[in-house]
PDB file of N, CA and C in Angstrom:
ATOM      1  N   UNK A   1      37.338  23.775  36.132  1.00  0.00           N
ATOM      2  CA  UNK A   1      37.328  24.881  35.176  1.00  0.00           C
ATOM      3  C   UNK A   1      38.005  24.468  33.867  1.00  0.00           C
ATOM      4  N   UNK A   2      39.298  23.520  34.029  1.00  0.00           N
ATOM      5  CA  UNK A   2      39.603  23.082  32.685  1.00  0.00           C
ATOM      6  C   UNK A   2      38.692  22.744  32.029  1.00  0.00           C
ATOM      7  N   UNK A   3      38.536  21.649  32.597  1.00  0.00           N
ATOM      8  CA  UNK A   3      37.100  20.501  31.688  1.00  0.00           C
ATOM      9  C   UNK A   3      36.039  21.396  30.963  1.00  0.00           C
ATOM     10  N   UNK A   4      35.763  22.259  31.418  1.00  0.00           N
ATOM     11  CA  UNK A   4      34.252  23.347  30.997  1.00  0.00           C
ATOM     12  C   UNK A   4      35.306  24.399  29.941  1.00  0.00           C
ATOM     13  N   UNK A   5      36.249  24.955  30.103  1.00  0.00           N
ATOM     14  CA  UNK A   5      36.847  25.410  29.307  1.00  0.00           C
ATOM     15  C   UNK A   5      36.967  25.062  27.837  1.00  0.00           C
ATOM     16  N   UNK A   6      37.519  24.058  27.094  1.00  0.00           N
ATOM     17  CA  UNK A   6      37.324  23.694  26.508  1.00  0.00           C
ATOM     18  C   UNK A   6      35.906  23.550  25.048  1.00  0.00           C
ATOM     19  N   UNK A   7      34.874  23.076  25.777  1.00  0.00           N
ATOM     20  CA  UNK A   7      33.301  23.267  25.689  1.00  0.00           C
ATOM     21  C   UNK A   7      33.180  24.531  25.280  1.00  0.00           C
ATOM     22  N   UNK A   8      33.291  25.595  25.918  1.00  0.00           N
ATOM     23  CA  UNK A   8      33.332  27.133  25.617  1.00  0.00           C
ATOM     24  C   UNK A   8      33.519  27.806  24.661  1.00  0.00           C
ATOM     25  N   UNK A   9      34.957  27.186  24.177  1.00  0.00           N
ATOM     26  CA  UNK A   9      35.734  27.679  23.199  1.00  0.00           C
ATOM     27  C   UNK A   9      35.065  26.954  22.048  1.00  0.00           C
ATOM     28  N   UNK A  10      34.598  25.670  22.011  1.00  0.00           N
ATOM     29  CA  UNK A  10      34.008  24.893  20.878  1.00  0.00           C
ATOM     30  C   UNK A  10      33.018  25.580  20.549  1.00  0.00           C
ATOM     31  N   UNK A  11      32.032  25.770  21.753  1.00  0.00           N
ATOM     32  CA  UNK A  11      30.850  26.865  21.598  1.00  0.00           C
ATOM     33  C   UNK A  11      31.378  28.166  20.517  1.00  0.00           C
ATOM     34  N   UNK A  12      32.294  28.612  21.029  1.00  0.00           N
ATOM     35  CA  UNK A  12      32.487  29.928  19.961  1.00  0.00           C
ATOM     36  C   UNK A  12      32.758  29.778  18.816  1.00  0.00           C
ATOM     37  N   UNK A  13      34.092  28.463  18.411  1.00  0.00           N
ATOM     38  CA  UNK A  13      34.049  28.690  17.141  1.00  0.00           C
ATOM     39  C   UNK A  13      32.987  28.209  16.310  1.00  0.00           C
ATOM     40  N   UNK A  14      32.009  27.324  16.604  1.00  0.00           N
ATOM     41  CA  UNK A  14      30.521  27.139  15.900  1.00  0.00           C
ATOM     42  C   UNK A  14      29.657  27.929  15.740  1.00  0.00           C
ATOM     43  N   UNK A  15      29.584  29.185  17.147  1.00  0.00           N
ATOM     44  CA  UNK A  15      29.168  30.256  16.948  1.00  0.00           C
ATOM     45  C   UNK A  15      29.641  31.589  15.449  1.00  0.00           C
ATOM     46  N   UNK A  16      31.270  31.315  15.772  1.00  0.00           N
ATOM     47  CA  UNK A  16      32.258  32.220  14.898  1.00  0.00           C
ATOM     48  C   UNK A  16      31.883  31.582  13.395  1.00  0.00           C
ATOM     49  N   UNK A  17      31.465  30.611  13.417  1.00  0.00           N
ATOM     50  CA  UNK A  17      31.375  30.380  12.264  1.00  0.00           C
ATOM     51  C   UNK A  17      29.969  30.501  11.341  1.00  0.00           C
ATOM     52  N   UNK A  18      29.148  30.493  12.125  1.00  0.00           N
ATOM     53  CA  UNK A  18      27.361  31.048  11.541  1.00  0.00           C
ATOM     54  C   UNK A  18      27.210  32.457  11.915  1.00  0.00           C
ATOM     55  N   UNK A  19      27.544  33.352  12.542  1.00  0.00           N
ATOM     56  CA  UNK A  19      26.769  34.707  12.111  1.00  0.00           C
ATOM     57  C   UNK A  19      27.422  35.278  10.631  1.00  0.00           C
ATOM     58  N   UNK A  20      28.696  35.185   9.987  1.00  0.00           N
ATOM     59  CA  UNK A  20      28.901  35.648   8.664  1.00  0.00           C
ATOM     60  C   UNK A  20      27.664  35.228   7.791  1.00  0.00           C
ATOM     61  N   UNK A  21      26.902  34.386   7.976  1.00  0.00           N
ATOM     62  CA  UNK A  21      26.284  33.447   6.873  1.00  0.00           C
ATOM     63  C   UNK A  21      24.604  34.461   7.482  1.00  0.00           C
ATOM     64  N   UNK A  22      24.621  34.418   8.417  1.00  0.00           N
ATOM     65  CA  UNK A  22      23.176  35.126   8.640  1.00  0.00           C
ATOM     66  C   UNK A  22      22.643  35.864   9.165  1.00  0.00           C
ATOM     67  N   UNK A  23      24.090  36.560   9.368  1.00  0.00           N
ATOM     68  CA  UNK A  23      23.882  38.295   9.664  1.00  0.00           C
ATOM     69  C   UNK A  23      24.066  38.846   7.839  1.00  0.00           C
ATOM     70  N   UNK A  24      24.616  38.604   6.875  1.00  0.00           N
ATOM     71  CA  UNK A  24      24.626  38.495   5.513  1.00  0.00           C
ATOM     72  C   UNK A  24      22.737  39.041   4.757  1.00  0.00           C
ATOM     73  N   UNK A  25      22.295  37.443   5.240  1.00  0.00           N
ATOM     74  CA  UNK A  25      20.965  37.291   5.132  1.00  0.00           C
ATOM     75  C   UNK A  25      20.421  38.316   6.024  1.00  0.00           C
ATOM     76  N   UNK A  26      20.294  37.620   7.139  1.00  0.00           N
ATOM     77  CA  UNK A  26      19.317  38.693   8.269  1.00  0.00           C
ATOM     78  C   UNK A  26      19.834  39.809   8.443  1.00  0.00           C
ATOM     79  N   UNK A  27      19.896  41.247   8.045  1.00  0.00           N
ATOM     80  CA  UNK A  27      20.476  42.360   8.839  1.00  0.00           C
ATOM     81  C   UNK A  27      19.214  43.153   9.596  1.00  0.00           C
ATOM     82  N   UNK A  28      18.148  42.984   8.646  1.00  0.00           N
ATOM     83  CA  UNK A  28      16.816  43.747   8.632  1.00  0.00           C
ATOM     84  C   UNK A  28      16.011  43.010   9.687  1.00  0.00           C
ATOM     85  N   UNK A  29      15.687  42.223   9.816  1.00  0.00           N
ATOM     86  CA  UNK A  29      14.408  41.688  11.022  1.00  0.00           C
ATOM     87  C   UNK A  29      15.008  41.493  11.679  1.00  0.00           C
ATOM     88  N   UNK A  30      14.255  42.451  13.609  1.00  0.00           N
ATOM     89  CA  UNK A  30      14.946  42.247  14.440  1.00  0.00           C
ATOM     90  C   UNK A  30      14.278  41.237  15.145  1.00  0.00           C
ATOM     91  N   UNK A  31      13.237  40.249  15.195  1.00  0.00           N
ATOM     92  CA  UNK A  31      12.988  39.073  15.512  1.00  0.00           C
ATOM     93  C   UNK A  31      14.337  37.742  15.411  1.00  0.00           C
ATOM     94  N   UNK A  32      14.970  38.359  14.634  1.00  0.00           N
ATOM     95  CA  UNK A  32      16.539  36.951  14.234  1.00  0.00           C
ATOM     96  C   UNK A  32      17.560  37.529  14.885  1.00  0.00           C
ATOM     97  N   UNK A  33      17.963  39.143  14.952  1.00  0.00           N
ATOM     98  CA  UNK A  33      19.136  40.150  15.388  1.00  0.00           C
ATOM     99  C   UNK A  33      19.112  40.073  17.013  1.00  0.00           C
ATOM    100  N   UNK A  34      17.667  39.631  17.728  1.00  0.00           N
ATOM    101  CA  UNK A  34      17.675  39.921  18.990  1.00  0.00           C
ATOM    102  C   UNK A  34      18.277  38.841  20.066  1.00  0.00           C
ATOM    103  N   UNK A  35      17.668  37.623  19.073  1.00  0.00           N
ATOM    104  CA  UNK A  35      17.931  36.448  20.025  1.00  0.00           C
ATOM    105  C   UNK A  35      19.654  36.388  19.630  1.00  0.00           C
ATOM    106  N   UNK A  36      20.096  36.432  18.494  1.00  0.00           N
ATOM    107  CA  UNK A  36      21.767  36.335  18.430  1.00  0.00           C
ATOM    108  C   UNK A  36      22.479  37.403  19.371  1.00  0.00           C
ATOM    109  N   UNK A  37      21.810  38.649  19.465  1.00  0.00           N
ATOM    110  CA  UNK A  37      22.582  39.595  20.316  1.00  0.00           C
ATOM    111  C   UNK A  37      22.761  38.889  21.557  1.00  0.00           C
ATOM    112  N   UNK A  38      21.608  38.209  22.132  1.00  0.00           N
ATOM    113  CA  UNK A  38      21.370  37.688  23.601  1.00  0.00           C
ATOM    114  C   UNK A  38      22.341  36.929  23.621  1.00  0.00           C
ATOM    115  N   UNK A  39      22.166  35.854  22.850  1.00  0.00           N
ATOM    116  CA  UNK A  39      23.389  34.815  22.854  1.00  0.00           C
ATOM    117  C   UNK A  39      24.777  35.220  23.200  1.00  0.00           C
ATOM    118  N   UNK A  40      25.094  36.295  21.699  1.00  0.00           N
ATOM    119  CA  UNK A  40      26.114  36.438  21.926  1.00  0.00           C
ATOM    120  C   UNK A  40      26.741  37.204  22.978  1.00  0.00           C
ATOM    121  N   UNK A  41      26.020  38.288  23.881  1.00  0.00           N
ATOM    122  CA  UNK A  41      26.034  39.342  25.336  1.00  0.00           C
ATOM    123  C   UNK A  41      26.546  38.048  26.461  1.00  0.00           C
ATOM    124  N   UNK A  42      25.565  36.880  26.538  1.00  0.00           N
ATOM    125  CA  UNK A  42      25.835  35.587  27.286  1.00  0.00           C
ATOM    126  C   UNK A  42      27.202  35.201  27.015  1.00  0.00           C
ATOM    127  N   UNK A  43      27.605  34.807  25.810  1.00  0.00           N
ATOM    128  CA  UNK A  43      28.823  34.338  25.265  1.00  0.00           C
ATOM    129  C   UNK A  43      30.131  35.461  25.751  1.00  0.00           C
ATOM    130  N   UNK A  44      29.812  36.539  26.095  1.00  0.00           N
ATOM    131  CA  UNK A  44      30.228  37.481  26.397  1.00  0.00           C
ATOM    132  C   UNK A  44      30.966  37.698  27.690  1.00  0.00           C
ATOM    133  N   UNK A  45      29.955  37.939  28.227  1.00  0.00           N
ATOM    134  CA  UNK A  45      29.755  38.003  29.930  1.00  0.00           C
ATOM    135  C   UNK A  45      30.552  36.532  30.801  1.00  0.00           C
ATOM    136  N   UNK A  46      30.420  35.475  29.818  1.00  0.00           N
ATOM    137  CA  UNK A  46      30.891  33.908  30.458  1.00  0.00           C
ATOM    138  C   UNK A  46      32.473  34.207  30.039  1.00  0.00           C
ATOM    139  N   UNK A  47      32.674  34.816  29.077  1.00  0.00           N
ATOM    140  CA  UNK A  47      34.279  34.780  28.054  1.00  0.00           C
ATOM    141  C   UNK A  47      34.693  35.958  29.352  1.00  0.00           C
ATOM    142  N   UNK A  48      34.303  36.387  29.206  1.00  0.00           N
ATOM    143  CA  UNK A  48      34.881  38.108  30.290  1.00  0.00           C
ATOM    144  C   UNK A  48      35.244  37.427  31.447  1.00  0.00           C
ATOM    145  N   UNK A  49      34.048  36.831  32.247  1.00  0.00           N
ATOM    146  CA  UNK A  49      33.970  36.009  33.723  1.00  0.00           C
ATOM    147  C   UNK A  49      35.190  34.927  33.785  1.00  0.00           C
ATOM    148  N   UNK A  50      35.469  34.618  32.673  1.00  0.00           N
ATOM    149  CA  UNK A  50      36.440  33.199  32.686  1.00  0.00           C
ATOM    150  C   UNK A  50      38.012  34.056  32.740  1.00  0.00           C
ATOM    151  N   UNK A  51      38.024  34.578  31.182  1.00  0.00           N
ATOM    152  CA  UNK A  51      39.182  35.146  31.411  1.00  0.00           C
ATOM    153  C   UNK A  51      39.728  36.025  32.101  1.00  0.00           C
ATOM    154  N   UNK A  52      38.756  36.700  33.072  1.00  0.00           N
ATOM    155  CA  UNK A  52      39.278  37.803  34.202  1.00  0.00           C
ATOM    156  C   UNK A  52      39.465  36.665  35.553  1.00  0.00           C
ATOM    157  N   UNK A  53      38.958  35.658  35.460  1.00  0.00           N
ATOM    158  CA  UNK A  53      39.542  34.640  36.396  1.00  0.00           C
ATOM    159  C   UNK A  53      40.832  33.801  36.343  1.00  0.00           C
ATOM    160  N   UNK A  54      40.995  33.299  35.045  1.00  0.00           N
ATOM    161  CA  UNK A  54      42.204  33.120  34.701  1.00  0.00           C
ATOM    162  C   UNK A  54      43.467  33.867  35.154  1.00  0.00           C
ATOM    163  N   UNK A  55      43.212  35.092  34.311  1.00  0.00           N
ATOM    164  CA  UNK A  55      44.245  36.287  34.704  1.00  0.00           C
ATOM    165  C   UNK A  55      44.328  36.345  36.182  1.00  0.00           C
ATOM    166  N   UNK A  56      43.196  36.234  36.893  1.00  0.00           N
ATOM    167  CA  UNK A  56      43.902  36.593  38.441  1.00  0.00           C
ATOM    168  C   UNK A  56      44.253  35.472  39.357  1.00  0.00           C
ATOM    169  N   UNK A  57      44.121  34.276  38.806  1.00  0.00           N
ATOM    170  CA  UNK A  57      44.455  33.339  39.103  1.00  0.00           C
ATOM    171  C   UNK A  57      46.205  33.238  38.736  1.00  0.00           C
ATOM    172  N   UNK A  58      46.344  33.679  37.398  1.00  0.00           N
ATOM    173  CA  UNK A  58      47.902  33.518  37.114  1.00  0.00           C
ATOM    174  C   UNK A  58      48.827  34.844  38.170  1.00  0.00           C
ATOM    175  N   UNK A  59      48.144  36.039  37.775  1.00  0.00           N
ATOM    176  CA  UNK A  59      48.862  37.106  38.620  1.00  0.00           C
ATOM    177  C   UNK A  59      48.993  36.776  40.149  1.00  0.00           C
ATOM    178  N   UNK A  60      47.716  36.034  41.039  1.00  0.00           N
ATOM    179  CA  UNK A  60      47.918  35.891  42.361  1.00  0.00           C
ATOM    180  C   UNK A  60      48.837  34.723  42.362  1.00  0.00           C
ATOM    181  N   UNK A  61      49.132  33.551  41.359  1.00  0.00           N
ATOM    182  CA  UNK A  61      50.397  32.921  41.802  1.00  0.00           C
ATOM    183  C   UNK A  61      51.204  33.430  40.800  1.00  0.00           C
TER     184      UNK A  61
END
C-alpha cells in the first residue's frame, strides 16, 4: 500500500493542476465535463477507500 500510495497522490496533483485551465475553457460542453467528472468520482472513491483504510488501520493499532 505504501508503494501505490505515493503514485496516487502524484496522480492528483497533475490532476489538481489541469482542471483550473479547462474547466475555465470548457464549462459549456458536456462531452469534456463528463469524462472529467468520471475521472474525478474514480479519483474519489480510491482517495475515500485509501484513507478510510489508513485511519482504521492507525485507530485498530
Amino acid at each position: 500500500m505504501k508503494s501505490i500510495w505515493p503514485k496516487y497522490r502524484r496522480d492528483l496533483q497533475n490532476t489538481a493542476q489541469v482542471p483550473p485551465t479547462t474547466l475555465t475553457q470548457t464549462q459549456t460542453p458536456q462531452s469534456v465535463t463528463v469524462p472529467l467528472s468520471n475521472k474525478a468520482k474514480l479519483l474519489l472513491i480510491i482517495l475515500i477507500a485509501l484513507a478510510s483504510m489508513l485511519t482504521y488501520k492507525r485507530a485498530g493499532a
